[in-house]
N, C-alpha and C. Protein backbone atom coordinates (compact mmCIF):
# COMPACT_ATOMS: atom_id res chain seq x y z
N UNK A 1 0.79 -1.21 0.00
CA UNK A 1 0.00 0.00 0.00
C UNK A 1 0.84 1.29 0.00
N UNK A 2 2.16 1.36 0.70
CA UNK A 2 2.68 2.32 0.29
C UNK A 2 3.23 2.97 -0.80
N UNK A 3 3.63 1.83 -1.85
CA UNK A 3 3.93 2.20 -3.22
C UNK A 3 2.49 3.39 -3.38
N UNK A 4 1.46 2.26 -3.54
CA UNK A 4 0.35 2.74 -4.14
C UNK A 4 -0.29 3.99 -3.34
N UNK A 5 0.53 4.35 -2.85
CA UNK A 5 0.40 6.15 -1.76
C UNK A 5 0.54 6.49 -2.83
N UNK A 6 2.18 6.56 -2.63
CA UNK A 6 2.85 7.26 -3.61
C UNK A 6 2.52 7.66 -4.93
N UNK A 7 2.11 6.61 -5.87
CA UNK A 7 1.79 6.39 -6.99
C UNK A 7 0.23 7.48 -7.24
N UNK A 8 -0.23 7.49 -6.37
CA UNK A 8 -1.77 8.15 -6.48
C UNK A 8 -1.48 9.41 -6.32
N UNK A 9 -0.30 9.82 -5.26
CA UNK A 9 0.17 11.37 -4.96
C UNK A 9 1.18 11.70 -6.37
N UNK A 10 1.52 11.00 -6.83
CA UNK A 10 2.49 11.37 -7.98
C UNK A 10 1.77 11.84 -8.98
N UNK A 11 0.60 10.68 -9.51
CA UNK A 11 -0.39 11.22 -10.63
C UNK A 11 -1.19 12.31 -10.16
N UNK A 12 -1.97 12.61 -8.95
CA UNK A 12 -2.44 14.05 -8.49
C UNK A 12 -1.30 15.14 -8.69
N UNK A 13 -0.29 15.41 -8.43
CA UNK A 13 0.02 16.27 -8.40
C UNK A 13 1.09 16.59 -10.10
N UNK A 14 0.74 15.22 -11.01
CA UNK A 14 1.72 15.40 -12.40
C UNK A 14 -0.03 15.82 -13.15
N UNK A 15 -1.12 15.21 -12.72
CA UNK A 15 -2.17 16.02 -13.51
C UNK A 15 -2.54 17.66 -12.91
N UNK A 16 -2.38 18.14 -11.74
CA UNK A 16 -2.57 19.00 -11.09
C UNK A 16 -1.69 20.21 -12.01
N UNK A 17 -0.09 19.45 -12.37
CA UNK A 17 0.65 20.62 -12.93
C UNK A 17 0.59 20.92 -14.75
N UNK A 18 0.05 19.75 -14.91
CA UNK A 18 -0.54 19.90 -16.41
C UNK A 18 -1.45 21.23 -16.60
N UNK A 19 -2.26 20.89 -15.73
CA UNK A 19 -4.23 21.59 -15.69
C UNK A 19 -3.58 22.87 -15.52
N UNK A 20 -2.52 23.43 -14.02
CA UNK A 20 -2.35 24.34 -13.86
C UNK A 20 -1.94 25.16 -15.16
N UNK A 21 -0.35 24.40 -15.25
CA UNK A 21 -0.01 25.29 -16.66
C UNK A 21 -0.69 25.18 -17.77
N UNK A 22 -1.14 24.31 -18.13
CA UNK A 22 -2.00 24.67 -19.89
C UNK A 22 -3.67 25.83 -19.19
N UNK A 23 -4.54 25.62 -18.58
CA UNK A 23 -5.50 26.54 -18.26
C UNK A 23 -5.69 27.17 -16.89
N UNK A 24 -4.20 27.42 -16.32
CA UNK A 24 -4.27 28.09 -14.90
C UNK A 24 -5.03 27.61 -14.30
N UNK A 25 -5.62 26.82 -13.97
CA UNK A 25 -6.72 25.67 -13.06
C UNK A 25 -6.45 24.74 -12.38
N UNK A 26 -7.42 24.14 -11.27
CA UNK A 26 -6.93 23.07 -10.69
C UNK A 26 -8.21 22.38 -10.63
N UNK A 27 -8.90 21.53 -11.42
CA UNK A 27 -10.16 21.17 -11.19
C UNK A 27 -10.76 20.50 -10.20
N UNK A 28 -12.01 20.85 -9.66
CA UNK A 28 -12.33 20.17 -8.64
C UNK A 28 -12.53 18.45 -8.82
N UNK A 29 -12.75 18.18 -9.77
CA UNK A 29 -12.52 16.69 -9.83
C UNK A 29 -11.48 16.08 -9.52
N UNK A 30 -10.37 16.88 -9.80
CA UNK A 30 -8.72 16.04 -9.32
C UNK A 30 -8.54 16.56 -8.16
N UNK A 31 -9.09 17.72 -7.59
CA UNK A 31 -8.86 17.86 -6.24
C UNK A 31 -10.19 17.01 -4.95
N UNK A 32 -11.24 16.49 -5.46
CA UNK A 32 -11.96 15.62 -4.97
C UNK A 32 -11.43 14.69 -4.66
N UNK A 33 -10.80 13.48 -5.82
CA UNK A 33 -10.69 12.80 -6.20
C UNK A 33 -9.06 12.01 -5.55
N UNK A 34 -8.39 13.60 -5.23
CA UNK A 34 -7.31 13.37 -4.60
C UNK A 34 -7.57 13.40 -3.21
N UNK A 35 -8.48 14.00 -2.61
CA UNK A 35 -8.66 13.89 -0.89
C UNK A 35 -9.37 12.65 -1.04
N UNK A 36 -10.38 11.99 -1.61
CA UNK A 36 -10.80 10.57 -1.47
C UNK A 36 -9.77 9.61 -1.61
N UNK A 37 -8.93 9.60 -2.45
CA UNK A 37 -8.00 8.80 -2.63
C UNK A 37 -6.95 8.83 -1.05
N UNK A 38 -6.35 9.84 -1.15
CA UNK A 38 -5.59 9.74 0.17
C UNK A 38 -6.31 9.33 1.43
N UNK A 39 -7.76 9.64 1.74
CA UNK A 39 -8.29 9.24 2.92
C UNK A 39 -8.77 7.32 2.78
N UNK A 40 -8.70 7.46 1.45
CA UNK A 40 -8.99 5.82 0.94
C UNK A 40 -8.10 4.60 1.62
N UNK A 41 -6.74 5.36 0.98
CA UNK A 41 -5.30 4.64 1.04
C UNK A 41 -5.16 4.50 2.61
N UNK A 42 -5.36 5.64 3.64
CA UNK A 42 -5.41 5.81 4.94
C UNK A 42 -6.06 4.99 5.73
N UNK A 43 -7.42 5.28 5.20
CA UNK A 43 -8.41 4.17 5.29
C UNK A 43 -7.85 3.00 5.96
N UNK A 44 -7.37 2.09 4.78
CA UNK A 44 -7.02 0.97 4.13
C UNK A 44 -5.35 0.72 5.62
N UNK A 45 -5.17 1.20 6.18
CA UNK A 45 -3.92 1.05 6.66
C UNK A 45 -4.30 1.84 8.51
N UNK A 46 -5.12 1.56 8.48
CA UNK A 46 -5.77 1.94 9.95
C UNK A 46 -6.40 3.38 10.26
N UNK A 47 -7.28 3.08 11.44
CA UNK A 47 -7.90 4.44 12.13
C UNK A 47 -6.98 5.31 12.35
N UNK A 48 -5.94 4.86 13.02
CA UNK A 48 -4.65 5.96 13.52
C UNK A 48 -4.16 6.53 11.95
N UNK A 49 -3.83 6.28 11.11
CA UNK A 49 -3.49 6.48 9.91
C UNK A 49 -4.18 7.12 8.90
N UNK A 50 -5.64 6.83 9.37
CA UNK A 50 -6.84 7.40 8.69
C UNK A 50 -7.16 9.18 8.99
N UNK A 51 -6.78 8.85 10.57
CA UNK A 51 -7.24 10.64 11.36
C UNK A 51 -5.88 11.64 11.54
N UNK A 52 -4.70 10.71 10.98
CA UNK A 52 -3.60 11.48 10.64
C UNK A 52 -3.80 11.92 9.28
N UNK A 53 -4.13 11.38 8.43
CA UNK A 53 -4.43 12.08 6.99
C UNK A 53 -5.79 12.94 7.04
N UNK A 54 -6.64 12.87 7.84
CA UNK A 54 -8.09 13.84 8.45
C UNK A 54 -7.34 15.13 8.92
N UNK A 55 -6.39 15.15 9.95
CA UNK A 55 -5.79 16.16 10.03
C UNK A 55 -5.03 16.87 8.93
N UNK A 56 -4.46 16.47 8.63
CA UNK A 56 -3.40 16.38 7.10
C UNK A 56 -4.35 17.57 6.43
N UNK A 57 -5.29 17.14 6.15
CA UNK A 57 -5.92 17.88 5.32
C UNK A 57 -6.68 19.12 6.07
N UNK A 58 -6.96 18.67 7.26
CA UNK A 58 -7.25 20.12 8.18
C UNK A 58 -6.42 21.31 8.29
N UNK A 59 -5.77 21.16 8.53
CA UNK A 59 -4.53 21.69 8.80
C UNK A 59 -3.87 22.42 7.24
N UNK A 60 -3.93 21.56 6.29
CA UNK A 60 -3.70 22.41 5.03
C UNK A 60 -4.87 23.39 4.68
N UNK A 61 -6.14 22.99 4.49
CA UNK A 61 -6.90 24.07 4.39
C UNK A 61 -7.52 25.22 5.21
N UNK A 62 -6.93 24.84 6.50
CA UNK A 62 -6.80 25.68 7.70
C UNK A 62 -5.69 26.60 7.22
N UNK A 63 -5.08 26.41 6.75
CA UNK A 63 -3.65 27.43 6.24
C UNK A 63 -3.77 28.10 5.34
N UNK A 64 -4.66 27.39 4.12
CA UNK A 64 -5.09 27.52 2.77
C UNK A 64 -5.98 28.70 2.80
N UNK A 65 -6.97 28.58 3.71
CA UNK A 65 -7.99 29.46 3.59
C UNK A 65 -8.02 30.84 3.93
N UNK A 66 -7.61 31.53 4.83
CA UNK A 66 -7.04 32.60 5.08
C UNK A 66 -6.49 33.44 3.62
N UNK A 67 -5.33 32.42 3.26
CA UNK A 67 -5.09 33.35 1.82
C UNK A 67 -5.61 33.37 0.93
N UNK A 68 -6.76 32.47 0.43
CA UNK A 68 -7.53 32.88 -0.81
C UNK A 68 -8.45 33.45 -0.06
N UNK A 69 -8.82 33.56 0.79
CA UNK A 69 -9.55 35.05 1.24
C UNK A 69 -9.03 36.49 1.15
N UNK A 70 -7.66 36.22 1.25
CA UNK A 70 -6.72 37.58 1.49
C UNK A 70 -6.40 37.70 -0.07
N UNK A 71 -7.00 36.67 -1.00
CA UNK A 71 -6.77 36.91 -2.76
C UNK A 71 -5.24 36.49 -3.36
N UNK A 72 -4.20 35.81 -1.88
CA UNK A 72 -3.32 35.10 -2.23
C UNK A 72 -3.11 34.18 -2.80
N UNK A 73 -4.07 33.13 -3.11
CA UNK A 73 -4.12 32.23 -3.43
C UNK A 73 -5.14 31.51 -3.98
N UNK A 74 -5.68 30.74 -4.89
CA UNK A 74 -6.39 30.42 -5.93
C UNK A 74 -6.93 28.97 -5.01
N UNK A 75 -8.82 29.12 -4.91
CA UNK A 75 -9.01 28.13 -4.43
C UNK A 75 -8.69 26.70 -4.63
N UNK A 76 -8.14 26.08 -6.26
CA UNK A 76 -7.66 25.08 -6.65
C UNK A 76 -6.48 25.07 -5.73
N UNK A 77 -5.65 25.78 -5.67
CA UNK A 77 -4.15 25.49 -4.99
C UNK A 77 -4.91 25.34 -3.61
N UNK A 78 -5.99 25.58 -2.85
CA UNK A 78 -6.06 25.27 -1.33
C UNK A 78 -6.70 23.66 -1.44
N UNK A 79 -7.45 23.64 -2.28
CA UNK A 79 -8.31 22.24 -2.49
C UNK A 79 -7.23 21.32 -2.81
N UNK A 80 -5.99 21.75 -3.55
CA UNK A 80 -4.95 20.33 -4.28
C UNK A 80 -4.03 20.73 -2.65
N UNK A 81 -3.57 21.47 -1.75
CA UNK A 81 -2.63 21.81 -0.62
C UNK A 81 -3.65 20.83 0.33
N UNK A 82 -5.19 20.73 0.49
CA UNK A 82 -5.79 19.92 1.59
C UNK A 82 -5.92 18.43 0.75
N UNK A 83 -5.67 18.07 0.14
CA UNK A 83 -5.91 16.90 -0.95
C UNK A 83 -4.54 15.82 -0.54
N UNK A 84 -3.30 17.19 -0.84
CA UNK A 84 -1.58 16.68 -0.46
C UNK A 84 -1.57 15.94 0.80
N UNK A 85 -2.68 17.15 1.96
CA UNK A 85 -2.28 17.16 2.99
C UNK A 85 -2.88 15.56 3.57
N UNK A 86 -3.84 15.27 2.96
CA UNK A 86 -4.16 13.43 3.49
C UNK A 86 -2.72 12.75 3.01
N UNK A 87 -2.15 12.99 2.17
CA UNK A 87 -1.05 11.93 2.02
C UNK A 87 0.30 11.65 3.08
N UNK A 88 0.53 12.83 3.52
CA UNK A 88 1.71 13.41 4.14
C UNK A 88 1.43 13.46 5.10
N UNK A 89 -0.24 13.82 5.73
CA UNK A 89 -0.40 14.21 7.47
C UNK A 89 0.15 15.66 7.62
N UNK A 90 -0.19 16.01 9.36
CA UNK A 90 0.51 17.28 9.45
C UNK A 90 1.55 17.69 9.92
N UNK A 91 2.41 16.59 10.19
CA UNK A 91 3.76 16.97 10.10
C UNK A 91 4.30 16.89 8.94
N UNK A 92 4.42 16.17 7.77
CA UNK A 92 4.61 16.43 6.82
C UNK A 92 4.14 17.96 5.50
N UNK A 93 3.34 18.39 6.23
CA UNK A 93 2.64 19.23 5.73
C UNK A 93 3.70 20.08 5.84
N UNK A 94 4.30 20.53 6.97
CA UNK A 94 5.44 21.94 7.39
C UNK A 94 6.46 22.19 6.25
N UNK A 95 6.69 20.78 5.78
CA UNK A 95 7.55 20.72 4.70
C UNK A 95 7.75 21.10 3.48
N UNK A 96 6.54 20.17 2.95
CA UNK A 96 5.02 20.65 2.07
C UNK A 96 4.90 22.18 1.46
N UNK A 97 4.95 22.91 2.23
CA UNK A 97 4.57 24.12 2.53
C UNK A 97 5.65 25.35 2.49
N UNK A 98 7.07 24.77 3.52
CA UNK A 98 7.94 25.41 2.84
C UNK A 98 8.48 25.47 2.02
N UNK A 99 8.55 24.22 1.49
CA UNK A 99 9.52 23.74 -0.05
C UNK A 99 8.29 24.23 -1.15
N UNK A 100 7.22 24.34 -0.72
CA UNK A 100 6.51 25.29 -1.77
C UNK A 100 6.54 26.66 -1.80
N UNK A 101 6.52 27.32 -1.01
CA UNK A 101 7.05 28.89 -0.60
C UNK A 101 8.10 29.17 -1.28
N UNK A 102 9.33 28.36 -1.18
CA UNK A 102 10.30 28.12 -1.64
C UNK A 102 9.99 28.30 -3.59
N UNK A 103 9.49 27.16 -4.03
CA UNK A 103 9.11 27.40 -6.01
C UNK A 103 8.18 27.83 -5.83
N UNK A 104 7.68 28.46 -4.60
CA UNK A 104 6.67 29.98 -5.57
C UNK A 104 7.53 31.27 -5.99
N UNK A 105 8.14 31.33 -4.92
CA UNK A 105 9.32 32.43 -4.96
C UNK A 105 9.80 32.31 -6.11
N UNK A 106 10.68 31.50 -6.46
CA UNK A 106 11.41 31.14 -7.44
C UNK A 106 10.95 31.35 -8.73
N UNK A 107 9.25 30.89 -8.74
CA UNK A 107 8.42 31.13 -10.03
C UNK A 107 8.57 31.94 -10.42
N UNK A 108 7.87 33.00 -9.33
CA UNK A 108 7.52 34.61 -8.87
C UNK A 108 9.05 34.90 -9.74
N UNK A 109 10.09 34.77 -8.94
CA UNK A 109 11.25 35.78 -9.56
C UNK A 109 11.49 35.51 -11.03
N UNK A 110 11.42 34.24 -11.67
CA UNK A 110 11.58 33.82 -13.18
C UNK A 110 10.52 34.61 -13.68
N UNK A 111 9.70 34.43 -13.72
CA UNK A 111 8.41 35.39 -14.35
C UNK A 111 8.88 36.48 -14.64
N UNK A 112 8.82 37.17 -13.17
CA UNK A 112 9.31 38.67 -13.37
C UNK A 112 10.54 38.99 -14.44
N UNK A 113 11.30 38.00 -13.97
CA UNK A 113 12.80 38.37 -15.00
C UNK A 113 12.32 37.94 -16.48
N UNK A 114 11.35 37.36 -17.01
CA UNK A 114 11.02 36.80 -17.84
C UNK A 114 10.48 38.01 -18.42
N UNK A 115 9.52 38.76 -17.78
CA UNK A 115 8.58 39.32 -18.34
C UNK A 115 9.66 40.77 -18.01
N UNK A 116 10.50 41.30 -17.75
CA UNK A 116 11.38 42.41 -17.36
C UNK A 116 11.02 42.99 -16.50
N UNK A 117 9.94 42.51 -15.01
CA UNK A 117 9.53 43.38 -14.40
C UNK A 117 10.04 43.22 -12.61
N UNK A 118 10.92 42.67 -12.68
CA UNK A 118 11.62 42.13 -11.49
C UNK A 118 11.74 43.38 -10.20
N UNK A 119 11.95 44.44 -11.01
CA UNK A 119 11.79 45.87 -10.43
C UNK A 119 10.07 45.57 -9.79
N UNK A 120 9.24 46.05 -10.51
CA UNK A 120 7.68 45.94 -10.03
C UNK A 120 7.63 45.14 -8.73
N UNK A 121 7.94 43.97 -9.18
CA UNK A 121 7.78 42.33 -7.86
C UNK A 121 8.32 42.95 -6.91
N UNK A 122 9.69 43.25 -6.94
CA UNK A 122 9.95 43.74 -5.18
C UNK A 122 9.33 45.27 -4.55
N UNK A 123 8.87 45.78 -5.92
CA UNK A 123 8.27 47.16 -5.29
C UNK A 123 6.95 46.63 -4.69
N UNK A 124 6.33 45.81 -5.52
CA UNK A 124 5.02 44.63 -4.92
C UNK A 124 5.43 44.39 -3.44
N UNK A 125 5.79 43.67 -3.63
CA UNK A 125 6.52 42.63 -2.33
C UNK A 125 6.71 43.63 -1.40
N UNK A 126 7.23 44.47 -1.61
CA UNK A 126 7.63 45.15 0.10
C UNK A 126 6.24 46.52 0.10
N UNK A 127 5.61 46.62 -0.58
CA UNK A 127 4.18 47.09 -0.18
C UNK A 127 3.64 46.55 0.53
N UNK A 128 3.06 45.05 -0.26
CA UNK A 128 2.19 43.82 0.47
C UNK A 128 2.96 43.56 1.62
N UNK A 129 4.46 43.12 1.98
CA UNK A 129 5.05 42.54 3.56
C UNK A 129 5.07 44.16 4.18
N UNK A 130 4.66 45.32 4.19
CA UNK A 130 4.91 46.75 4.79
C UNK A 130 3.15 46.66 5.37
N UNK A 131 2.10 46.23 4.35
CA UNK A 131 0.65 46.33 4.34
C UNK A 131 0.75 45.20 5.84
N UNK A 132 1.44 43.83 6.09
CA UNK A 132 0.89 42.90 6.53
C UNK A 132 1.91 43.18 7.80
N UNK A 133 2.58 43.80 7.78
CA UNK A 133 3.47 44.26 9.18
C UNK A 133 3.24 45.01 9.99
N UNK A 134 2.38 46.30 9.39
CA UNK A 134 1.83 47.34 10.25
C UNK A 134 0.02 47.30 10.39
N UNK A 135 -0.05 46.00 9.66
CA UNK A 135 -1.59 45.66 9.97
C UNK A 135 -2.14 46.59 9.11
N UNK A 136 -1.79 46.91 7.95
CA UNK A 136 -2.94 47.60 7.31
C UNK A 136 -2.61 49.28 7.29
N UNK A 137 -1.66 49.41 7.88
CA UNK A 137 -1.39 51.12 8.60
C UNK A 137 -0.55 51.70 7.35
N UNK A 138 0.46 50.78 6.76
CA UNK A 138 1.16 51.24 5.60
C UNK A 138 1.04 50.21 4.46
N UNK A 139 1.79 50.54 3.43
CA UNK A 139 2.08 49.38 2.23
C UNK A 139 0.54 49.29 1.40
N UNK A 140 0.58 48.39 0.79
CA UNK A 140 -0.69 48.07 0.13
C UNK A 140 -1.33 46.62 0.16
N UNK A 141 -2.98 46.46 -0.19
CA UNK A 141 -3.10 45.31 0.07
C UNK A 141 -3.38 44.34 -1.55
N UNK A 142 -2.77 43.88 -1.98
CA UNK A 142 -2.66 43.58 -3.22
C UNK A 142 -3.18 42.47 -3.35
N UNK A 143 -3.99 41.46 -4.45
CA UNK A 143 -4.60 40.49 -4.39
C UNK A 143 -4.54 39.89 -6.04
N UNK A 144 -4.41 38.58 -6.15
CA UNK A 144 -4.39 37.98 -7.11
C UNK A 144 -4.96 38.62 -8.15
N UNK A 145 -6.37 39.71 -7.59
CA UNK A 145 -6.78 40.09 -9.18
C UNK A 145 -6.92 41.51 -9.25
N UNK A 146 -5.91 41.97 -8.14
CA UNK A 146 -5.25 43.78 -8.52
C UNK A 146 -5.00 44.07 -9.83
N UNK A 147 -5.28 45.28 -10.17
CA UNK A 147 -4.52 45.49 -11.38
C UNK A 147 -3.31 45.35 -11.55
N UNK A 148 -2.48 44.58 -12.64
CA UNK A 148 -1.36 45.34 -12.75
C UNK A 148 -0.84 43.46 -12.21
N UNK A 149 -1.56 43.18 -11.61
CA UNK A 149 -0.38 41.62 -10.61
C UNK A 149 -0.92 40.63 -11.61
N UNK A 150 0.37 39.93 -11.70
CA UNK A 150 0.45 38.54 -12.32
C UNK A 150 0.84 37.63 -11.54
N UNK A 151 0.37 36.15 -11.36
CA UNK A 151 0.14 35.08 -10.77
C UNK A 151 1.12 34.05 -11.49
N UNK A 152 1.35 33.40 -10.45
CA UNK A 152 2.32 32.01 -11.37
C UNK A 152 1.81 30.88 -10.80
N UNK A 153 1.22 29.82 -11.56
CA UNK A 153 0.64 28.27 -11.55
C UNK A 153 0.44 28.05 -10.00
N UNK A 154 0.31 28.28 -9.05
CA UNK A 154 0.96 27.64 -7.84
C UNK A 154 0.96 26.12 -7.19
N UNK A 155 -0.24 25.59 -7.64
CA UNK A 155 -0.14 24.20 -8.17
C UNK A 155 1.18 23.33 -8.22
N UNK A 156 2.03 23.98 -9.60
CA UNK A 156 3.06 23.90 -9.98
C UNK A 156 4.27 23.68 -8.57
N UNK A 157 4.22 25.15 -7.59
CA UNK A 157 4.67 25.56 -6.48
C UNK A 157 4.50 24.33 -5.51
N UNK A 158 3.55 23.67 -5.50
CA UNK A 158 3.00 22.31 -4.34
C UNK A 158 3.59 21.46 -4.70
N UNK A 159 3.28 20.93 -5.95
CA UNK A 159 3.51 19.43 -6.71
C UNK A 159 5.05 19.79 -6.26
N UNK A 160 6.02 20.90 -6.41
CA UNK A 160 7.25 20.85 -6.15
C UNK A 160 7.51 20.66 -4.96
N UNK A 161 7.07 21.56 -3.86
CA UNK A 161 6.95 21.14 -2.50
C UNK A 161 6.27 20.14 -1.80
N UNK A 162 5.76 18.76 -2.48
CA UNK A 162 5.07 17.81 -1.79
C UNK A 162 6.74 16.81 -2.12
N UNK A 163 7.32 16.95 -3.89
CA UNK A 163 8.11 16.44 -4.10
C UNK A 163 9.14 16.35 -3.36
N UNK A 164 9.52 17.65 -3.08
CA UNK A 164 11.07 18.23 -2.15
C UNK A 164 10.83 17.64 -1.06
N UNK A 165 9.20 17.69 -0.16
CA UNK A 165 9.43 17.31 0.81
C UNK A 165 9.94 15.33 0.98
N UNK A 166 9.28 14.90 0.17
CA UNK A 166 9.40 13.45 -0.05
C UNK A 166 10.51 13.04 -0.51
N UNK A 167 11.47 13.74 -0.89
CA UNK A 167 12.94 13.48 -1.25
C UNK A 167 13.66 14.18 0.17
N UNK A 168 13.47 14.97 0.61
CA UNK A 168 14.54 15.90 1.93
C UNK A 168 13.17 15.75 2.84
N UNK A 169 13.47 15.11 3.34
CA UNK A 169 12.33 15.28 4.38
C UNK A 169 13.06 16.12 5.89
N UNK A 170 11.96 16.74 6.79
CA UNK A 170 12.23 17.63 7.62
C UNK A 170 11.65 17.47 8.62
N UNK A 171 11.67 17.74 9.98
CA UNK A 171 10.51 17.95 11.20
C UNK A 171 10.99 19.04 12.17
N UNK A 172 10.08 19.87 12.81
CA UNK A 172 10.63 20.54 13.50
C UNK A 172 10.45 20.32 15.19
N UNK A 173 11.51 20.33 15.95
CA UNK A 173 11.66 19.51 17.13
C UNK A 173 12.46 18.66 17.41
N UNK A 174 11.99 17.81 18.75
CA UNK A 174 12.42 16.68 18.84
C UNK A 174 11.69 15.34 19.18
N UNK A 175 12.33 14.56 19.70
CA UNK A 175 11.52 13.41 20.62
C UNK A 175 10.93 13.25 21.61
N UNK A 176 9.99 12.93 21.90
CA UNK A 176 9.77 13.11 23.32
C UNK A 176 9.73 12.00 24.16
């Protein structure tokens, strides 16, 4: 059964980055389809195993949701981030999450340099982190569908950070 984790998280997140890049989307069928599957596989390998992937996915769209409210983030990327999150659980999730932060950034800066606007992004960037530091008092509050802002796959950003995490894996702490 663990191959066949794997194997189900590999094809979710290699159709997830297709959909993203060819029509910026993440459809709700592959993001259904991927939280049934992971709670399936969980299922299948005990209760304890089952309510660690229940969390998994709490816990990602507990994180998720906040920013596509705040227009950070595209409800497909929170539905495929709580979908991940049955596979991995929520310690795996921390990982998940940074190693996606990580190729969003990265996107984010290729884009910009792509498109010549690398200048703009950090004038962006330190508006939006000035807006979210002083609570609203300075900076600006900028949102996926501001004028002027361009978005990169983020999908793309997960499928990389579910990968990274499953190759370098991480925890923060210790034993107890």
């Amino acid at each position: 059964l663990p191959a066949l984790r794997l194997l189900l998280l590999l094809a979710l997140l290699s159709i997830a980055v297709v959909t993203d890049l060819r029509w910026r989307r993440i459809p709700n069928w592959l993001t259904v389809s991927g939280l049934l599957s992971g709670l399936g596989i969980a299922a299948a390998l005990g209760v304890g195993v089952l309510l660690f992937a229940l969390a998994g996915a709490t816990l990602a769209f507990g994180l998720a949701v906040p920013l596509v409210a705040l227009g950070a983030l595209g409800g497909g990327d929170a539905k495929l981030l709580a979908a991940v999150g049955t596979f991995v659980g929520p310690g795996g999730l921390l990982s998940v999450v940074l190693y996606g932060a990580l190729a969003g950034g990265a996107l984010a800066l290729f884009s910009a340099i792509r498109r010549r606007a690398l200048v703009e992004l950090l004038q962006g960037s330190f508006l939006v982190f000035s807006y979210l530091i002083t609570l609203g008092r300075r900076g600006e509050r900028l949102a996926l569908k501001s004028p002027g802002t361009h978005s990169v796959p983020y999908g793309v950003a997960i499928a990389a950070g579910a990968l990274a995490s499953w190759l370098f894996p991480f925890s923060l702490g210790g034993a107890l």
